[in-house]
PDB file of N, CA and C in Angstrom:
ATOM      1  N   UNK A   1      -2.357 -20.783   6.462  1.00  0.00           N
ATOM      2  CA  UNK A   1      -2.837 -19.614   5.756  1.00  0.00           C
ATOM      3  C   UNK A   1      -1.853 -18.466   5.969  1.00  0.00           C
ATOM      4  N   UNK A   2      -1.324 -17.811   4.769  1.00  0.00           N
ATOM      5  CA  UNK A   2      -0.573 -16.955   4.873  1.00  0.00           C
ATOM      6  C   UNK A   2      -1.176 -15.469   5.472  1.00  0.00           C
ATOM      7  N   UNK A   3      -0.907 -14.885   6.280  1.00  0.00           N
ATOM      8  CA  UNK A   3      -0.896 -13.405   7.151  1.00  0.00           C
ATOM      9  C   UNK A   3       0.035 -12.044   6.337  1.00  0.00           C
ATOM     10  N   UNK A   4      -0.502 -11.267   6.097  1.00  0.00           N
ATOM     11  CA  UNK A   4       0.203  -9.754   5.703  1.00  0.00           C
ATOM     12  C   UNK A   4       0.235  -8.999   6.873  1.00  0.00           C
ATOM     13  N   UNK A   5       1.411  -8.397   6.975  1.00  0.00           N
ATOM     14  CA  UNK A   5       1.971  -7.266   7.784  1.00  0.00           C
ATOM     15  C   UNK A   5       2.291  -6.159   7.549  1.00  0.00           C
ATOM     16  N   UNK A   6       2.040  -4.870   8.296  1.00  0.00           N
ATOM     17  CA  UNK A   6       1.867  -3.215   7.363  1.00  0.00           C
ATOM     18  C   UNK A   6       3.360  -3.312   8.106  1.00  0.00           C
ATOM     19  N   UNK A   7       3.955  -2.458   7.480  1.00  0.00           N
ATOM     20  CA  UNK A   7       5.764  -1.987   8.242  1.00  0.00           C
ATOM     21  C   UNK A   7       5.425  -0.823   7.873  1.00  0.00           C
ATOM     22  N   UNK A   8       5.200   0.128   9.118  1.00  0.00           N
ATOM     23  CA  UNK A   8       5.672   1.653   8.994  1.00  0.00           C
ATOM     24  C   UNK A   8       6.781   2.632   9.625  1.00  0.00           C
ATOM     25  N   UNK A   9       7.158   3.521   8.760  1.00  0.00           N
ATOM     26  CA  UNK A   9       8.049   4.671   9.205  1.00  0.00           C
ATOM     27  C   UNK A   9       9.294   4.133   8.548  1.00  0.00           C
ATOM     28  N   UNK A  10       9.069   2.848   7.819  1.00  0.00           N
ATOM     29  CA  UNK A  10      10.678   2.331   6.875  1.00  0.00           C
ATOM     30  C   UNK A  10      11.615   3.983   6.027  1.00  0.00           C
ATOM     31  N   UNK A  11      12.528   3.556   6.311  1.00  0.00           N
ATOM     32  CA  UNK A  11      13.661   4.635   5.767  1.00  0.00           C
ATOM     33  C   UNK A  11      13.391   4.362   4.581  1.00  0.00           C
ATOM     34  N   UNK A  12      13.334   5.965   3.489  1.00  0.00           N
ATOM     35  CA  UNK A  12      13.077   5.557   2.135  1.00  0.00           C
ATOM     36  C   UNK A  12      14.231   4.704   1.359  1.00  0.00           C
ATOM     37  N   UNK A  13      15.378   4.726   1.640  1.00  0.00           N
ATOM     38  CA  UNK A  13      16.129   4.130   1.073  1.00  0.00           C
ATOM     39  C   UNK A  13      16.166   2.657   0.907  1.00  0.00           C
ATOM     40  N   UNK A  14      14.878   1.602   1.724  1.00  0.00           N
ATOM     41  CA  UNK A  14      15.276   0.440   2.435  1.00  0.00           C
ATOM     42  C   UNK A  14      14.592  -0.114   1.233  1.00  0.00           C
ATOM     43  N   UNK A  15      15.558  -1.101   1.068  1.00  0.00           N
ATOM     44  CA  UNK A  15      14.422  -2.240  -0.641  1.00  0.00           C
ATOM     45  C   UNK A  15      13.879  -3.325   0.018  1.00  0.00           C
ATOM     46  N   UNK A  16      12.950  -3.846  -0.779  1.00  0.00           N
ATOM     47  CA  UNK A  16      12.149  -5.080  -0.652  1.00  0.00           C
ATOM     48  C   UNK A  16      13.261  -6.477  -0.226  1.00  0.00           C
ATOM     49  N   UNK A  17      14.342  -6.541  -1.120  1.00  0.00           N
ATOM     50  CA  UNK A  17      15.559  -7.261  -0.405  1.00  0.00           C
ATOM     51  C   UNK A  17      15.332  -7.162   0.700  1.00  0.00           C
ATOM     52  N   UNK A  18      15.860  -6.271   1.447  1.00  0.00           N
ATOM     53  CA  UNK A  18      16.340  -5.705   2.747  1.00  0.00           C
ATOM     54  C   UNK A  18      14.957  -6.268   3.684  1.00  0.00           C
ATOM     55  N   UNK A  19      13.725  -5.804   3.475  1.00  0.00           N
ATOM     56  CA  UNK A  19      13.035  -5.728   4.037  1.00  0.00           C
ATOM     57  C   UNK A  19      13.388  -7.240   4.488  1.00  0.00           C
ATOM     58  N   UNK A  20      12.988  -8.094   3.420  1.00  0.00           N
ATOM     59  CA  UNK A  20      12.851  -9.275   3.560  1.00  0.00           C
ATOM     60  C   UNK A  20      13.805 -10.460   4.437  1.00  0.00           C
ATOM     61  N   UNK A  21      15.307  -9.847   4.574  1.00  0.00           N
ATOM     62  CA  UNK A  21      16.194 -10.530   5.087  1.00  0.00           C
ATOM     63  C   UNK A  21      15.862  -9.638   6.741  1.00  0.00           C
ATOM     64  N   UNK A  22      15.157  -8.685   6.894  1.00  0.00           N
ATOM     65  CA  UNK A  22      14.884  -8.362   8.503  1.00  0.00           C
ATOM     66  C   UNK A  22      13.908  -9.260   8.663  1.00  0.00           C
ATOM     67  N   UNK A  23      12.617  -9.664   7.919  1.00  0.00           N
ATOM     68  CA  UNK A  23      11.650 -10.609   8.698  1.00  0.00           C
ATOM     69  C   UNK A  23      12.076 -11.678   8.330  1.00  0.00           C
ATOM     70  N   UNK A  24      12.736 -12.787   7.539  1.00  0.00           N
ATOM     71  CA  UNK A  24      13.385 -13.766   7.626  1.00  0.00           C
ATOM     72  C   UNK A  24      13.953 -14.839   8.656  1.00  0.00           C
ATOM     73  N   UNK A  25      14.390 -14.232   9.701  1.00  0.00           N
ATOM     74  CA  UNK A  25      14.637 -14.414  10.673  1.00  0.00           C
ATOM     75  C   UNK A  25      13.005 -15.547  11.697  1.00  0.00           C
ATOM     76  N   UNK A  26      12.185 -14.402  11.178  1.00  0.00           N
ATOM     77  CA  UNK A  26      10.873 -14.868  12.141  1.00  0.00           C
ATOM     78  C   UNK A  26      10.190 -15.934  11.232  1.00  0.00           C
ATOM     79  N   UNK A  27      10.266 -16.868   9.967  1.00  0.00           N
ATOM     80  CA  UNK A  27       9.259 -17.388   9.337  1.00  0.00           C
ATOM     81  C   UNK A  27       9.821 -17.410   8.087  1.00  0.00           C
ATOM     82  N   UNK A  28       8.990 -17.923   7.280  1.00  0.00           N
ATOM     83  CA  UNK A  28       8.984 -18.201   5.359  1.00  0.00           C
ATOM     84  C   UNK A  28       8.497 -16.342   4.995  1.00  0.00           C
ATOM     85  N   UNK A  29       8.907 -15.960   4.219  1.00  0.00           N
ATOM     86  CA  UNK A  29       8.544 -14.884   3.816  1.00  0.00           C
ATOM     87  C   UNK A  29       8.159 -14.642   2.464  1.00  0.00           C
ATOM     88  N   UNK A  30       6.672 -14.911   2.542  1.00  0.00           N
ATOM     89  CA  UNK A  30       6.141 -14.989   0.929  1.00  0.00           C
ATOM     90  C   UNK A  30       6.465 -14.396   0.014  1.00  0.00           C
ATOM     91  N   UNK A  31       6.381 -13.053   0.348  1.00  0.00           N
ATOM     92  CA  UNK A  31       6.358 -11.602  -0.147  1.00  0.00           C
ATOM     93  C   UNK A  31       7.152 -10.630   0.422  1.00  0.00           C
ATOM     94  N   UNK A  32       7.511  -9.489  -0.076  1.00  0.00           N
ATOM     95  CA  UNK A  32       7.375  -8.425   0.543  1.00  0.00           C
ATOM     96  C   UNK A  32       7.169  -7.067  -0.456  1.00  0.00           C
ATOM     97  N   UNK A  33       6.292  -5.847  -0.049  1.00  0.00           N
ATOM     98  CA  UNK A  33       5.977  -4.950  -0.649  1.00  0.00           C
ATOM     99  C   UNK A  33       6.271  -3.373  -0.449  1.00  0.00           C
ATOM    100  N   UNK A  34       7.182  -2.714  -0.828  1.00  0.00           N
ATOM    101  CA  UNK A  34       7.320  -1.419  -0.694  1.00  0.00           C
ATOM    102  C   UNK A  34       6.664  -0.784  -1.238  1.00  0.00           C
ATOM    103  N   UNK A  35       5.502   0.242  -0.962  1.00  0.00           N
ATOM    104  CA  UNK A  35       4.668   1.401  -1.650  1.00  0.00           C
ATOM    105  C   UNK A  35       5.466   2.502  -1.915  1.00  0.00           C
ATOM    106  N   UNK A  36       5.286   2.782  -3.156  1.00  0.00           N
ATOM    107  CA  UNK A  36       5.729   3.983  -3.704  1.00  0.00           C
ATOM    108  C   UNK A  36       4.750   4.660  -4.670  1.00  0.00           C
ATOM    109  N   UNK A  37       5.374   6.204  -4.526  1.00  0.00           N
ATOM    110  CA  UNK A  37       4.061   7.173  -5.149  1.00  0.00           C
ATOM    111  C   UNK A  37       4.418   6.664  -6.923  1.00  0.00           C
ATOM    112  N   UNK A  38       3.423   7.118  -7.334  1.00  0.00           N
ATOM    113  CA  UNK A  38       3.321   6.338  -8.510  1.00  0.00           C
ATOM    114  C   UNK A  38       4.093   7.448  -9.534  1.00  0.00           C
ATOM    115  N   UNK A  39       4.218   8.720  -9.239  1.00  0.00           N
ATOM    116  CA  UNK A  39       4.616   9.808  -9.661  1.00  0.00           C
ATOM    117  C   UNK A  39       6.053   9.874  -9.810  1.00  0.00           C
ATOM    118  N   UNK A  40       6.774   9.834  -8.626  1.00  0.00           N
ATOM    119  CA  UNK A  40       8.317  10.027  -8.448  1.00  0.00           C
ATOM    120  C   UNK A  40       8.794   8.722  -8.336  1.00  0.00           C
ATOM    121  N   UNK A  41       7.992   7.074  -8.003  1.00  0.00           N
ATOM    122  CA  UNK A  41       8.657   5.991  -8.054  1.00  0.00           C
ATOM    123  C   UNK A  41       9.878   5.634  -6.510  1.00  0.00           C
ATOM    124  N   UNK A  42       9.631   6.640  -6.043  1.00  0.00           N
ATOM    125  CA  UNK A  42      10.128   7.171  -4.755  1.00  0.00           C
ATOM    126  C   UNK A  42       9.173   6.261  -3.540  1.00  0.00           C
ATOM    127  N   UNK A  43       9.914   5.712  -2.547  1.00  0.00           N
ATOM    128  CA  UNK A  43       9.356   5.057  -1.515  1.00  0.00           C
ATOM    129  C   UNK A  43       8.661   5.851  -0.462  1.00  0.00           C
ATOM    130  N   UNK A  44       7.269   5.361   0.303  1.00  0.00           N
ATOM    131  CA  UNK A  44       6.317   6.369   0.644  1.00  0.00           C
ATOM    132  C   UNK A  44       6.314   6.391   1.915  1.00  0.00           C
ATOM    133  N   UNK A  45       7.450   4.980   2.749  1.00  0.00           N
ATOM    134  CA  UNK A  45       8.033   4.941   3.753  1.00  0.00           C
ATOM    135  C   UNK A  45       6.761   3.754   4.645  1.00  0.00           C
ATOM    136  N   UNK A  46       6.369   3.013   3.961  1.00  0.00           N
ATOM    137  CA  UNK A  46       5.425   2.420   4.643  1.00  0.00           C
ATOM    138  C   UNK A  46       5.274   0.691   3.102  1.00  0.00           C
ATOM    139  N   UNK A  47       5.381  -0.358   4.116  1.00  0.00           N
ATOM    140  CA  UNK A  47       4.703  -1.731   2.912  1.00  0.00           C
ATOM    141  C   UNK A  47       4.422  -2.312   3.899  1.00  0.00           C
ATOM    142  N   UNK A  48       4.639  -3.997   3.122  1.00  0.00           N
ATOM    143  CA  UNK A  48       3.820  -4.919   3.255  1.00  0.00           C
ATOM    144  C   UNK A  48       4.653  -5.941   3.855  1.00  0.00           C
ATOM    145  N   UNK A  49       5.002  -7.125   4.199  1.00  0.00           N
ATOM    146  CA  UNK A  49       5.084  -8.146   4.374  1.00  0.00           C
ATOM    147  C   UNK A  49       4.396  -9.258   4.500  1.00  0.00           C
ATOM    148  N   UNK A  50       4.189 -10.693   3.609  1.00  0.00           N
ATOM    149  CA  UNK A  50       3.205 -11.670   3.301  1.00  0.00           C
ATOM    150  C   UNK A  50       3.846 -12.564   4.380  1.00  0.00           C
ATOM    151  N   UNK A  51       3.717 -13.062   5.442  1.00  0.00           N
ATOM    152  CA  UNK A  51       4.426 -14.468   6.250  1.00  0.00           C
ATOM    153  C   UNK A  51       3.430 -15.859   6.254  1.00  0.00           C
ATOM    154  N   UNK A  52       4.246 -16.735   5.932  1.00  0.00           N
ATOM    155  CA  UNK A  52       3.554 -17.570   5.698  1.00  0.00           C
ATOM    156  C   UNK A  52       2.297 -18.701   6.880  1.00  0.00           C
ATOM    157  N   UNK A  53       2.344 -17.907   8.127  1.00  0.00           N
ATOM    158  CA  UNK A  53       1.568 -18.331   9.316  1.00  0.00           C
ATOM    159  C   UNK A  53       1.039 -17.270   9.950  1.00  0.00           C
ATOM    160  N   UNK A  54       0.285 -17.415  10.471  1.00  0.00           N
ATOM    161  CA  UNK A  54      -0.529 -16.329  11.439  1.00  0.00           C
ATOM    162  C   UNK A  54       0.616 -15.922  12.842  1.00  0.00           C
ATOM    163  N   UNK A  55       1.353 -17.001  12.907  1.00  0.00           N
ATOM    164  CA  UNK A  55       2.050 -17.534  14.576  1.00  0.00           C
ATOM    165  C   UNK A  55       3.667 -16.845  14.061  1.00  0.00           C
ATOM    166  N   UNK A  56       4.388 -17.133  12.666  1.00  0.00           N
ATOM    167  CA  UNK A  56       5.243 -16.084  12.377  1.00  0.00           C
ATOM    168  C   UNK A  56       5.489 -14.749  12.314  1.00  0.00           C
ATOM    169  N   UNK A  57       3.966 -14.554  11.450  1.00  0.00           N
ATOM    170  CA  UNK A  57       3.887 -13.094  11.527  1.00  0.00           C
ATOM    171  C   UNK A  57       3.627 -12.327  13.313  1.00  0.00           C
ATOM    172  N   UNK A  58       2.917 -12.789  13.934  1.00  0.00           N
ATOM    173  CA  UNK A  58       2.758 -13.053  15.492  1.00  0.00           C
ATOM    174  C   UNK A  58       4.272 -12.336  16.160  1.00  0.00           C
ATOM    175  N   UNK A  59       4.827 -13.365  15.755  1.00  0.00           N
ATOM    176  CA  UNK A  59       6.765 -13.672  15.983  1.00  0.00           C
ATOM    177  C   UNK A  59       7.065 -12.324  15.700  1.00  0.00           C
ATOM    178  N   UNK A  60       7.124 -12.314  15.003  1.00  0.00           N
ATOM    179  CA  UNK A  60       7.839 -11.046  13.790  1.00  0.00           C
ATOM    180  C   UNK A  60       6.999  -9.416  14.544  1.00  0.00           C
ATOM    181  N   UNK A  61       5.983  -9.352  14.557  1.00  0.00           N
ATOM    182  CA  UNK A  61       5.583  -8.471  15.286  1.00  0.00           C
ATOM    183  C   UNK A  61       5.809  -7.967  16.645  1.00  0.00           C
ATOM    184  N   UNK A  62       5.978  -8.595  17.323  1.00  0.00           N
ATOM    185  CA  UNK A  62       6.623  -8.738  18.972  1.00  0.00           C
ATOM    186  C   UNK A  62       7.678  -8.583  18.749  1.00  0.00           C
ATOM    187  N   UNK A  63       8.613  -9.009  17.946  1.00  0.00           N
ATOM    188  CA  UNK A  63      10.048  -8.859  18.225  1.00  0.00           C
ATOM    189  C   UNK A  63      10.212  -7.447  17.258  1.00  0.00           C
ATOM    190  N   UNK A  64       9.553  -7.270  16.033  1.00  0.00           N
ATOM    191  CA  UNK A  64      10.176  -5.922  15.442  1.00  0.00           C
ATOM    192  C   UNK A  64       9.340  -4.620  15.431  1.00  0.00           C
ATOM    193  N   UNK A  65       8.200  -4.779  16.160  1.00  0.00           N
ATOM    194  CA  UNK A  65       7.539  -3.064  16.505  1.00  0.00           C
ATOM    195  C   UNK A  65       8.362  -2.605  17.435  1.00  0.00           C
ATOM    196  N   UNK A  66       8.667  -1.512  16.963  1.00  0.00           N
ATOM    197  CA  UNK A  66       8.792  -0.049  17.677  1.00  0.00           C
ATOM    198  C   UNK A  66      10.745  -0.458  17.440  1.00  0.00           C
ATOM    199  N   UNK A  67      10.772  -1.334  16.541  1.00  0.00           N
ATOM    200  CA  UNK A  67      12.391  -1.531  16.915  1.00  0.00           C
ATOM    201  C   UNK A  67      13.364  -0.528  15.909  1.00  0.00           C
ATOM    202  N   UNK A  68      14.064  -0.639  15.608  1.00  0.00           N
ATOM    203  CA  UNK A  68      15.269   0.619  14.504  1.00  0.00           C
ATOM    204  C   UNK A  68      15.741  -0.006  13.647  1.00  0.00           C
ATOM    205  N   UNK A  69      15.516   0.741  12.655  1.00  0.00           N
ATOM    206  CA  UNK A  69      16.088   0.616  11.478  1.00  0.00           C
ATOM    207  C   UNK A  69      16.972   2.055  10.540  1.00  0.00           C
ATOM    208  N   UNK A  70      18.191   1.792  10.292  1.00  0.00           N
ATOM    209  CA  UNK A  70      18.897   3.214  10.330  1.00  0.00           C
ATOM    210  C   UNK A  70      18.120   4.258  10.544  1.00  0.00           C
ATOM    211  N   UNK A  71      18.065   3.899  11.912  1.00  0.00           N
ATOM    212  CA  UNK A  71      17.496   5.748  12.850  1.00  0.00           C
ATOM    213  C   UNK A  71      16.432   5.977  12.382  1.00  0.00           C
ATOM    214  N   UNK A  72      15.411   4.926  12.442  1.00  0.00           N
ATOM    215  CA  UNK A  72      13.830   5.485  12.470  1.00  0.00           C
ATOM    216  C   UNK A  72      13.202   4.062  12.810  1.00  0.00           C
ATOM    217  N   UNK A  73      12.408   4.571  13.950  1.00  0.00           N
ATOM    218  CA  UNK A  73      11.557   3.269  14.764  1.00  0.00           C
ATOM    219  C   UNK A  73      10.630   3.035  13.877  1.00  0.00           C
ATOM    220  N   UNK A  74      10.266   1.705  13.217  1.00  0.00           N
ATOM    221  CA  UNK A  74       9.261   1.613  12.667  1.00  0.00           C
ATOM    222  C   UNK A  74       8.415   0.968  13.216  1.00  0.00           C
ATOM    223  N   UNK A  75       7.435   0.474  12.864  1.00  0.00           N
ATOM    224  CA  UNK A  75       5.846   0.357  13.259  1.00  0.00           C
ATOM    225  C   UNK A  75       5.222  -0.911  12.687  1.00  0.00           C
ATOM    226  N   UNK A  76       4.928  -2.080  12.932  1.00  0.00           N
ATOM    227  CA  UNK A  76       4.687  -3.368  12.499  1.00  0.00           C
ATOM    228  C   UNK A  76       3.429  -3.824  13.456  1.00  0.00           C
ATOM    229  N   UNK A  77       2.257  -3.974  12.517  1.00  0.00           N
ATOM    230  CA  UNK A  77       1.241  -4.770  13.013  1.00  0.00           C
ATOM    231  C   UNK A  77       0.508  -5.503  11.951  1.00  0.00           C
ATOM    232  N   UNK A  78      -0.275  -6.161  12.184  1.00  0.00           N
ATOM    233  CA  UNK A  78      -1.055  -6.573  11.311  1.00  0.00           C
ATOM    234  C   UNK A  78      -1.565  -5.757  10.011  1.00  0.00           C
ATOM    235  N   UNK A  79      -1.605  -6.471   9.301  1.00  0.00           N
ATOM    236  CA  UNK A  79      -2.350  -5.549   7.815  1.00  0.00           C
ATOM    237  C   UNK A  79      -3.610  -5.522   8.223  1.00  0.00           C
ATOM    238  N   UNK A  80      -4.662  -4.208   7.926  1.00  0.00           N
ATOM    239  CA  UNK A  80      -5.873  -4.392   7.770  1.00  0.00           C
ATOM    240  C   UNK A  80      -6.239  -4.461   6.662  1.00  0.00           C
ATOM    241  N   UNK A  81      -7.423  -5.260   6.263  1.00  0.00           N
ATOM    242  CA  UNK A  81      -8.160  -5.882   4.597  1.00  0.00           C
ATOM    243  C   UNK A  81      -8.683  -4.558   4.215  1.00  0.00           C
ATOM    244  N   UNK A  82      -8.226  -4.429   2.900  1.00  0.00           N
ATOM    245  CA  UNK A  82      -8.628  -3.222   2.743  1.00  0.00           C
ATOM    246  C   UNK A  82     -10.225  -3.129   2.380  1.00  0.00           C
ATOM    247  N   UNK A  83     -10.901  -2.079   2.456  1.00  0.00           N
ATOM    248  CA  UNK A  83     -12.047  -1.827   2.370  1.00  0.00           C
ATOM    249  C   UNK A  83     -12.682  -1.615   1.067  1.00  0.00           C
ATOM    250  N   UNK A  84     -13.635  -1.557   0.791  1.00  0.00           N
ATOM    251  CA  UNK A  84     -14.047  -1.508  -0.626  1.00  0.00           C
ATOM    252  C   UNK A  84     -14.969  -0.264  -0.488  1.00  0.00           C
ATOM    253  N   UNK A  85     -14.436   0.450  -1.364  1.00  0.00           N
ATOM    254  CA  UNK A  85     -14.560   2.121  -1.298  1.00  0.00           C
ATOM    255  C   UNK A  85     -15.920   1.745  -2.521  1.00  0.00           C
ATOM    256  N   UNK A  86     -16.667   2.659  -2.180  1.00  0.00           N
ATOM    257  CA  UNK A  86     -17.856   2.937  -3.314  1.00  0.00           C
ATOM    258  C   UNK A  86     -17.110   3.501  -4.596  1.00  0.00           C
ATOM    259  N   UNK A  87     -17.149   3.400  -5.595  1.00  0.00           N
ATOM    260  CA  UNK A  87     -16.850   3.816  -6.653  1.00  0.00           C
ATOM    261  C   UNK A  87     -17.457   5.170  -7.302  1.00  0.00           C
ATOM    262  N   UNK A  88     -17.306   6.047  -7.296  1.00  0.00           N
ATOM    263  CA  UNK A  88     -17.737   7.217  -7.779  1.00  0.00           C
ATOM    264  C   UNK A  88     -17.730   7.618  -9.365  1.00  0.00           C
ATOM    265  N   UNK A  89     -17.767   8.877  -9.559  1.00  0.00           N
ATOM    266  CA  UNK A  89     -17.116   9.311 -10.933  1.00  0.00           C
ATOM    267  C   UNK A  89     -17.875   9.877 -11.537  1.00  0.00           C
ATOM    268  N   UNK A  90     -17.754  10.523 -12.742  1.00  0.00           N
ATOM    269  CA  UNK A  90     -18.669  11.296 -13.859  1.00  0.00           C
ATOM    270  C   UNK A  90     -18.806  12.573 -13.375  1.00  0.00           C
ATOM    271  N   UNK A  91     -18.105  13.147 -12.435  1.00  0.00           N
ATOM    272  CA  UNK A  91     -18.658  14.287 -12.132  1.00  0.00           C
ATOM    273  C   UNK A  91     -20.106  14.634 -11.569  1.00  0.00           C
ATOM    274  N   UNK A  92     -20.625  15.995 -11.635  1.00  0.00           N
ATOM    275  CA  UNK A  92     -21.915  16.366 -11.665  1.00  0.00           C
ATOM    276  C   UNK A  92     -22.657  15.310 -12.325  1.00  0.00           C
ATOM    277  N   UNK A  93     -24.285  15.498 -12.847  1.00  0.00           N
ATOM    278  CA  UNK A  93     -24.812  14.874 -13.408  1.00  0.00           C
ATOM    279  C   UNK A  93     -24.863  14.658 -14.506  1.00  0.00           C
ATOM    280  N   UNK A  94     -24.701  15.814 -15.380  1.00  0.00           N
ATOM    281  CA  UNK A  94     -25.059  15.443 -16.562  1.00  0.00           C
ATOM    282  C   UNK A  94     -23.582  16.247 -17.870  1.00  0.00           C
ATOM    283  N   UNK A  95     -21.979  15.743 -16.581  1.00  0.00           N
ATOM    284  CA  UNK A  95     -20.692  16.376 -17.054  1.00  0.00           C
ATOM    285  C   UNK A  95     -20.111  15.232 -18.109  1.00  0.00           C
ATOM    286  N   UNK A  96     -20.398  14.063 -18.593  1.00  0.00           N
ATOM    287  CA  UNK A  96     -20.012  13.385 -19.346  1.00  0.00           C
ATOM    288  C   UNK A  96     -20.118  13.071 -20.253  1.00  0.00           C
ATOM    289  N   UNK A  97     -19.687  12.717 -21.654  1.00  0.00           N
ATOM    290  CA  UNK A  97     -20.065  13.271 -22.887  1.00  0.00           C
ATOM    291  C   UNK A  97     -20.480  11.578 -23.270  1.00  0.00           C
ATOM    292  N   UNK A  98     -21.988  11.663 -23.556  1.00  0.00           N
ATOM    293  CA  UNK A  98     -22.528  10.574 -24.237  1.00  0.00           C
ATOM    294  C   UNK A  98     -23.142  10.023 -25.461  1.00  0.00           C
ATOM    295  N   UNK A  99     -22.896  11.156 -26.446  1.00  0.00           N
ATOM    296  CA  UNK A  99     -22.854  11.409 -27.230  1.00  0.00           C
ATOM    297  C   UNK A  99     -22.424  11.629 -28.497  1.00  0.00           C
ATOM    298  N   UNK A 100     -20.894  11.946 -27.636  1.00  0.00           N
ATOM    299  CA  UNK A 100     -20.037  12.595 -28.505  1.00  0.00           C
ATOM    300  C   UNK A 100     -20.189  14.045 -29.121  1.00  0.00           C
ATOM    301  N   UNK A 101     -21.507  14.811 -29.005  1.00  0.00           N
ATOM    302  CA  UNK A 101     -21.485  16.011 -29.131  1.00  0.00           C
ATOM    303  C   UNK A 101     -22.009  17.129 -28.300  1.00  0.00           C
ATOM    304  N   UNK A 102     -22.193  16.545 -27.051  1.00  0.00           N
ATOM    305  CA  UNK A 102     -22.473  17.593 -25.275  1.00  0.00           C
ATOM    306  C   UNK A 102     -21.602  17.453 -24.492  1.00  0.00           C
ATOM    307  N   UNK A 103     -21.143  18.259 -24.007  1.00  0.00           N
ATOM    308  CA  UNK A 103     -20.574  18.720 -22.357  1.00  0.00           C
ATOM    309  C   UNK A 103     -21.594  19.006 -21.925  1.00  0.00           C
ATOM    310  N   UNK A 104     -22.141  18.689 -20.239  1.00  0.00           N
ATOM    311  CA  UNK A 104     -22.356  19.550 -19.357  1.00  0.00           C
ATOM    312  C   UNK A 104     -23.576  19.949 -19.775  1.00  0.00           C
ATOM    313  N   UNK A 105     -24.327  19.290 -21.092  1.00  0.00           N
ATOM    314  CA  UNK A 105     -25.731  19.404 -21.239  1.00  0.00           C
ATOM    315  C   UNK A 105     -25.997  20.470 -22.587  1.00  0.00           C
ATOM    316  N   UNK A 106     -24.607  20.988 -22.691  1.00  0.00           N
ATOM    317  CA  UNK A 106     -24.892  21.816 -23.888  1.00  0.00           C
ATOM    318  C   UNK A 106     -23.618  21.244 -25.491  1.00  0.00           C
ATOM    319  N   UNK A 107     -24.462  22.266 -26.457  1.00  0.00           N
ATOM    320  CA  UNK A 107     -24.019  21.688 -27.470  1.00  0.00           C
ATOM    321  C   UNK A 107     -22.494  22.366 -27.679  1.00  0.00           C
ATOM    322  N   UNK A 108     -21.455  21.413 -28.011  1.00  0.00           N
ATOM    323  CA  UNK A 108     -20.376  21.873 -27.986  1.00  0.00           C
ATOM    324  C   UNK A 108     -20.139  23.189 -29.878  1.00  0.00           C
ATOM    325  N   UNK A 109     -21.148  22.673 -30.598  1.00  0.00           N
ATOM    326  CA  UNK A 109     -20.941  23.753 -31.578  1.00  0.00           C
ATOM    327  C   UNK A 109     -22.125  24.440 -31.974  1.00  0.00           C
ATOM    328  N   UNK A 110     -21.961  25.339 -32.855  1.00  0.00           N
ATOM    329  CA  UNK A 110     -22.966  26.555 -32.925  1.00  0.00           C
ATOM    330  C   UNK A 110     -23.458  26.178 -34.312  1.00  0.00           C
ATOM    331  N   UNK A 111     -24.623  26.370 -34.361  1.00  0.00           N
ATOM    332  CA  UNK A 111     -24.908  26.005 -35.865  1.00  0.00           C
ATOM    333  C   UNK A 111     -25.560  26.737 -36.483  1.00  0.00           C
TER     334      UNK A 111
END
C-alpha cells in the first residue's frame, strides 16, 4: 500500500523533478506534488510525496527531516488524511436568489 509524505519549508524554486530524484534514493516514487497558490501559480513552499511502502516512506523520513536543501531545513513526516470540512455557503439565510427576482428577501425592482 502506497504512503504520502508532507515536505515542508521546500525552497520555492524546487520542481516536482527535483523533488522526486531527492526521495528516489529511499523507494519507488509514485508521485510527487508541489502546492501552489492558485493565484500567482507560484510555489507555497510545502507538497507531497506518494512512496510506494509504508517502510520507504519510513526510510525517507529518518534520513531527510530536518535535512537541507539550498539553505532551508525542511520538514518531512507523514501526510495527514485530510479531513472533511462541513460544507457551508449561501450566506445569511435568506441571501440567495431563488427565484431569479429577490436578494436578501426583497424585490430587486419597483413596480
Amino acid at each position: 500500500m502506497s504512503t504520502s509524505i508532507y515536505v515542508g519549508n521546500l525552497p520555492y524554486s524546487l520542481t516536482e523533478d527535483s523533488l522526486k530524484e531527492i526521495f528516489s534514493p529511499y523507494g519507488s516514487v509514485l508521485s510527487t506534488r508541489i502546492i501552489t497558490d492558485k493565484m500567482t501559480g507560484k510555489s507555497k513552499g510545502f507538497g507531497f510525496v506518494e512512496m510506494s511502502s509504508n517502510e520507504e516512506a519510513e526510510a525517507a523520513i529518518k534520513e531527510l527531516d530536518n535535512g537541507e536543501i539550498e539553505g532551508r531545513n525542511i520538514r518531512v513526516n507523514l501526510a495527514k488524511p485530510k479531513e472533511d470540512k462541513p460544507r457551508g455557503g449561501g450566506g445569511r439565510n435568506n441571501m440567495r436568489r431563488n427565484d431569479g427576482k429577490s436578494f436578501g428577501g426583497r424585490s430587486n425592482f419597483k413596480r
